[in-house]
N, C-alpha and C. Protein backbone atom coordinates (compact mmCIF):
# COMPACT_ATOMS: atom_id res chain seq x y z
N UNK A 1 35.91 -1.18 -1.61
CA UNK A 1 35.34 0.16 -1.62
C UNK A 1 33.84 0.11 -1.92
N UNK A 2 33.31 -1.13 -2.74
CA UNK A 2 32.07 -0.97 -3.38
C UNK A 2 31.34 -1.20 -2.16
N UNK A 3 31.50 -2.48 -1.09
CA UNK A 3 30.75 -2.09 0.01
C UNK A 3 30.35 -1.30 0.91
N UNK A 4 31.67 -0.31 1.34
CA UNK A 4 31.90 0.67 1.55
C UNK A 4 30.84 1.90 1.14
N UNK A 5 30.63 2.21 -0.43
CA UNK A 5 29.81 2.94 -0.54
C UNK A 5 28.28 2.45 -0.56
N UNK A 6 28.42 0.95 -0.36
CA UNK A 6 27.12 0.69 0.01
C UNK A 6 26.11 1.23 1.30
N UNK A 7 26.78 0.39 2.23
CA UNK A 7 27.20 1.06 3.67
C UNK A 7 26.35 2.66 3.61
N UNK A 8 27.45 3.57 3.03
CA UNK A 8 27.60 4.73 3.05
C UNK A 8 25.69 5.82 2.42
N UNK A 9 25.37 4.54 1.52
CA UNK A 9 24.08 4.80 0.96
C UNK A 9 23.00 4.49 1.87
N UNK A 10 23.14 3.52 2.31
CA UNK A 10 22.15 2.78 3.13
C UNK A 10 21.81 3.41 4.03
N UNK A 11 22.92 4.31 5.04
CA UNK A 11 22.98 5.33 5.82
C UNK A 11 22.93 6.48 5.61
N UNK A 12 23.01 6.99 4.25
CA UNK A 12 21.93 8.31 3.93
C UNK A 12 20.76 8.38 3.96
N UNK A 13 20.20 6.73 3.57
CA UNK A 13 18.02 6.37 3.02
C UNK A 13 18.13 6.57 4.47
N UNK A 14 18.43 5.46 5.09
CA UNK A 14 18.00 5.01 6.30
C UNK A 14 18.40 5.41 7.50
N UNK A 15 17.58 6.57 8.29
CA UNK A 15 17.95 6.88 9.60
C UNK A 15 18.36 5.74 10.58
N UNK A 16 17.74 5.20 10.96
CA UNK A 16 18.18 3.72 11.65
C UNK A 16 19.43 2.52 11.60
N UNK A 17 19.52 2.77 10.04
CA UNK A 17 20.98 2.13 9.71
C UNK A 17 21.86 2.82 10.28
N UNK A 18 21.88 4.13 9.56
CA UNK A 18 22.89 5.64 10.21
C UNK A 18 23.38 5.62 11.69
N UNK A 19 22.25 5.33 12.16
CA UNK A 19 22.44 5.37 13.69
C UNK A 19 23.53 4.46 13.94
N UNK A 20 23.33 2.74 13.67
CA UNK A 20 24.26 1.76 13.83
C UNK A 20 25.65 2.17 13.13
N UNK A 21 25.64 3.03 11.57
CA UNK A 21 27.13 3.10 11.62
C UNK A 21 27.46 3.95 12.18
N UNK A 22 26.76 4.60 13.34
CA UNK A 22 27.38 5.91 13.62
C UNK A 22 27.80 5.54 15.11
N UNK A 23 27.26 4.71 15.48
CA UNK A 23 27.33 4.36 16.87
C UNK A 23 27.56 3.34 17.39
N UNK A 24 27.33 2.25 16.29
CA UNK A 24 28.23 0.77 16.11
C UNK A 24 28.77 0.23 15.11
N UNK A 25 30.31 1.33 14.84
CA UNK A 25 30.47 0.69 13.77
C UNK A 25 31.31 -0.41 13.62
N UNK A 26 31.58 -1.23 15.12
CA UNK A 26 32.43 -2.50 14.84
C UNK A 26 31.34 -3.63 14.05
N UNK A 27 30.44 -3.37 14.74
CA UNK A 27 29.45 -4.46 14.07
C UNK A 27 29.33 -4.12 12.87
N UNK A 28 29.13 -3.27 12.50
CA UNK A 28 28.96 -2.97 10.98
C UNK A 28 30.31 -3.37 10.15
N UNK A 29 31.64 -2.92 10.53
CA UNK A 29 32.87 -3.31 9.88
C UNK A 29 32.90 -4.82 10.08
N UNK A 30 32.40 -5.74 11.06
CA UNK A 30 32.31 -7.15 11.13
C UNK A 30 31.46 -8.09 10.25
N UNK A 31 30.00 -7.55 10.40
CA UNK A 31 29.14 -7.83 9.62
C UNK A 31 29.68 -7.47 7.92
N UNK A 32 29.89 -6.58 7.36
CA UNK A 32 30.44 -6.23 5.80
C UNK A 32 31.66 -6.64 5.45
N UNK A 33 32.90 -7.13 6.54
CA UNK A 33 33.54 -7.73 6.30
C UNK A 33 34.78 -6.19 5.52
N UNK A 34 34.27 -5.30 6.16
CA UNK A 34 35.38 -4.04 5.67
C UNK A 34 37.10 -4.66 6.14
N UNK A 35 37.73 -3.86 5.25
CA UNK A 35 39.26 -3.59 5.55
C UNK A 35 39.76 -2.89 6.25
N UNK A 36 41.11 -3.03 6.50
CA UNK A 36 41.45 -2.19 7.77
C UNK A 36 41.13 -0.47 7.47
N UNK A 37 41.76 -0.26 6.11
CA UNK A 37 41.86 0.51 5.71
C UNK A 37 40.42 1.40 5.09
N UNK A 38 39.05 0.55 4.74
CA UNK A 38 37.25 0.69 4.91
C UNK A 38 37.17 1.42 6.58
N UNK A 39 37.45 0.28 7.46
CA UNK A 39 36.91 0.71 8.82
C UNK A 39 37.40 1.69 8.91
N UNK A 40 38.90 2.56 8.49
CA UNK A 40 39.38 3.49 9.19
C UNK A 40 38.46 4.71 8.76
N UNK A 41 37.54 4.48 6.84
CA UNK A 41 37.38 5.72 6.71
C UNK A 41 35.90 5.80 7.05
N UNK A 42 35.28 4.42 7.49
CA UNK A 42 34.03 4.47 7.86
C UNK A 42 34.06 5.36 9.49
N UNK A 43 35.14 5.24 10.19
CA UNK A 43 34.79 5.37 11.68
C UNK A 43 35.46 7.20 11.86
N UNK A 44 36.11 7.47 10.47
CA UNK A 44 36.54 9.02 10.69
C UNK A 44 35.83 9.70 9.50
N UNK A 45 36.08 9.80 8.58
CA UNK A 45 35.20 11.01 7.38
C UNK A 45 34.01 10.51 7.25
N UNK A 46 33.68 9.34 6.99
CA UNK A 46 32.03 8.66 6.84
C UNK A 46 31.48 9.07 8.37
N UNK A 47 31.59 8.85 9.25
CA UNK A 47 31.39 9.18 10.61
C UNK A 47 30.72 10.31 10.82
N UNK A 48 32.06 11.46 9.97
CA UNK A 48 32.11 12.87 10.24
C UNK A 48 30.93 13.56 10.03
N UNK A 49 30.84 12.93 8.04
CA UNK A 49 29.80 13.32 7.29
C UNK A 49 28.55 12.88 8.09
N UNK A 50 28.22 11.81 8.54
CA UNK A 50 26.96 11.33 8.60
C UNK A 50 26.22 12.03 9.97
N UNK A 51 27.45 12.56 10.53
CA UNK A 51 26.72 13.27 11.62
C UNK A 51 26.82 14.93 11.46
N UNK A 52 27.18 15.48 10.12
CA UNK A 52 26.76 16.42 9.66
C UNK A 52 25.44 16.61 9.02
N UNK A 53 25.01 15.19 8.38
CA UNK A 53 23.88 15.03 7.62
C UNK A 53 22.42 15.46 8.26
N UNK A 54 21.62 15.99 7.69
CA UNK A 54 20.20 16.22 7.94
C UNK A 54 19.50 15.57 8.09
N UNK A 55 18.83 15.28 9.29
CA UNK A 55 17.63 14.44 10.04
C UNK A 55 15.70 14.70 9.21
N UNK A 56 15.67 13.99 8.76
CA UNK A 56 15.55 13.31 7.72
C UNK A 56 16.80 13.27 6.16
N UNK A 57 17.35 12.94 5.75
CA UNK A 57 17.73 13.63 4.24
C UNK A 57 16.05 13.07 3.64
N UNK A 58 16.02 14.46 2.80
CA UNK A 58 14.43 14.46 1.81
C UNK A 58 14.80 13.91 0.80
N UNK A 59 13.71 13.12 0.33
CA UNK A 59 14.50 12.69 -0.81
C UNK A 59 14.83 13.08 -2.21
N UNK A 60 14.96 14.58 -2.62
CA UNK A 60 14.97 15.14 -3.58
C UNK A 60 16.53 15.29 -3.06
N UNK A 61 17.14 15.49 -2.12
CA UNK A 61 18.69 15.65 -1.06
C UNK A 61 19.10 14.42 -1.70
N UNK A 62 18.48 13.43 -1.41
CA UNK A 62 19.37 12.04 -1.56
C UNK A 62 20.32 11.58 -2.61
N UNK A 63 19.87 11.55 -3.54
CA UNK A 63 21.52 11.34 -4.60
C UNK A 63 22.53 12.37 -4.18
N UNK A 64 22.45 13.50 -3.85
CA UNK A 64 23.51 14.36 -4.00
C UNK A 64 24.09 14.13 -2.72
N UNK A 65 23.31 13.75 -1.20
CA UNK A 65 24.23 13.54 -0.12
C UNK A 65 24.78 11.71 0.14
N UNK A 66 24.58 11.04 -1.25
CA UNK A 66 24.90 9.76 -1.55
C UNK A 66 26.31 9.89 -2.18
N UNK A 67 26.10 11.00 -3.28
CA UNK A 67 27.25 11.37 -4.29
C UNK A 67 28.56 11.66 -3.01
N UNK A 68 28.38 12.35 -2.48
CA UNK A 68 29.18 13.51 -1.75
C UNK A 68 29.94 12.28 -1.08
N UNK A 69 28.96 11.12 0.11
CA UNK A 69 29.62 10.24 0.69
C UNK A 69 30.67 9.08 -0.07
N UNK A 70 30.01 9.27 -1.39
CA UNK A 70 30.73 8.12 -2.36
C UNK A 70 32.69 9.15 -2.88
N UNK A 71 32.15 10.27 -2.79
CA UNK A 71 33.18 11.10 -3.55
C UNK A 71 34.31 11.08 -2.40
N UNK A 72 34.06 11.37 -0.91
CA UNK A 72 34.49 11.03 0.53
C UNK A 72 35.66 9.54 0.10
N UNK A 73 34.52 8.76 -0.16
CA UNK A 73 35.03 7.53 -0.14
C UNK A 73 36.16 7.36 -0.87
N UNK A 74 35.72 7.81 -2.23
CA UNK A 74 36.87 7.54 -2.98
C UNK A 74 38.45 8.16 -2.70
N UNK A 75 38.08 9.64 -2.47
CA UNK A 75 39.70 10.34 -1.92
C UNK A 75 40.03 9.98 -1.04
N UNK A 76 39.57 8.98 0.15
CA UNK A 76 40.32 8.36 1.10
C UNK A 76 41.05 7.20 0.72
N UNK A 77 40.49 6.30 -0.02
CA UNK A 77 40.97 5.32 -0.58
C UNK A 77 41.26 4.98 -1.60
N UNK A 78 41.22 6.25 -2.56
CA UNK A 78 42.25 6.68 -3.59
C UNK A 78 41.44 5.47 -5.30
C-alpha cells in the first residue's frame, strides 16, 4: 500500500508523472512492482480521482488532494 500511496503523491506534485499513471499504468504497476490487488485500485479509483484532479493542483491544494488519494487508497485495500 505504502508504494501505492507513493505513486498516488507523486501524481498529485507532478503533472507529467499523472499523465503516465493515467495513461500508462502497466508500466507504472511494472516498474513499482504493485499487486494484483495495487494495480486494480491504481487503474479504477486512483485513475478516477486523478482525472478529476485540477490542472495544476496549487500548492496550498496539495496535502489535502494527497490526503484524499491516500484515504481512496486505504478503503480499497482496507
Amino acid at each position: 500500500m505504502n508504494k501505492l500511496v507513493e505513486i498516488a503523491n507523486r501524481a498529485a506534485a507532478d503533472y507529467g508523472f499523472r499523465q503516465i499513471v493515467q495513461w500508462s499504468p502497466d508500466d507504472v504497476i511494472g516498474q513499482w512492482g504493485l499487486s494484483t490487488a495495487e494495480a486494480d485500485v491504481l487503474t479504477g479509483p486512483i485513475k478516477e480521482a486523478l482525472d478529476r484532479m485540477p490542472v495544476p493542483v496549487e500548492p496550498d491544494d496539495l496535502p489535502g488532494e494527497q490526503e484524499r488519494l491516500a484515504k481512496i487508497i486505504r478503503e480499497e485495500l482496507g
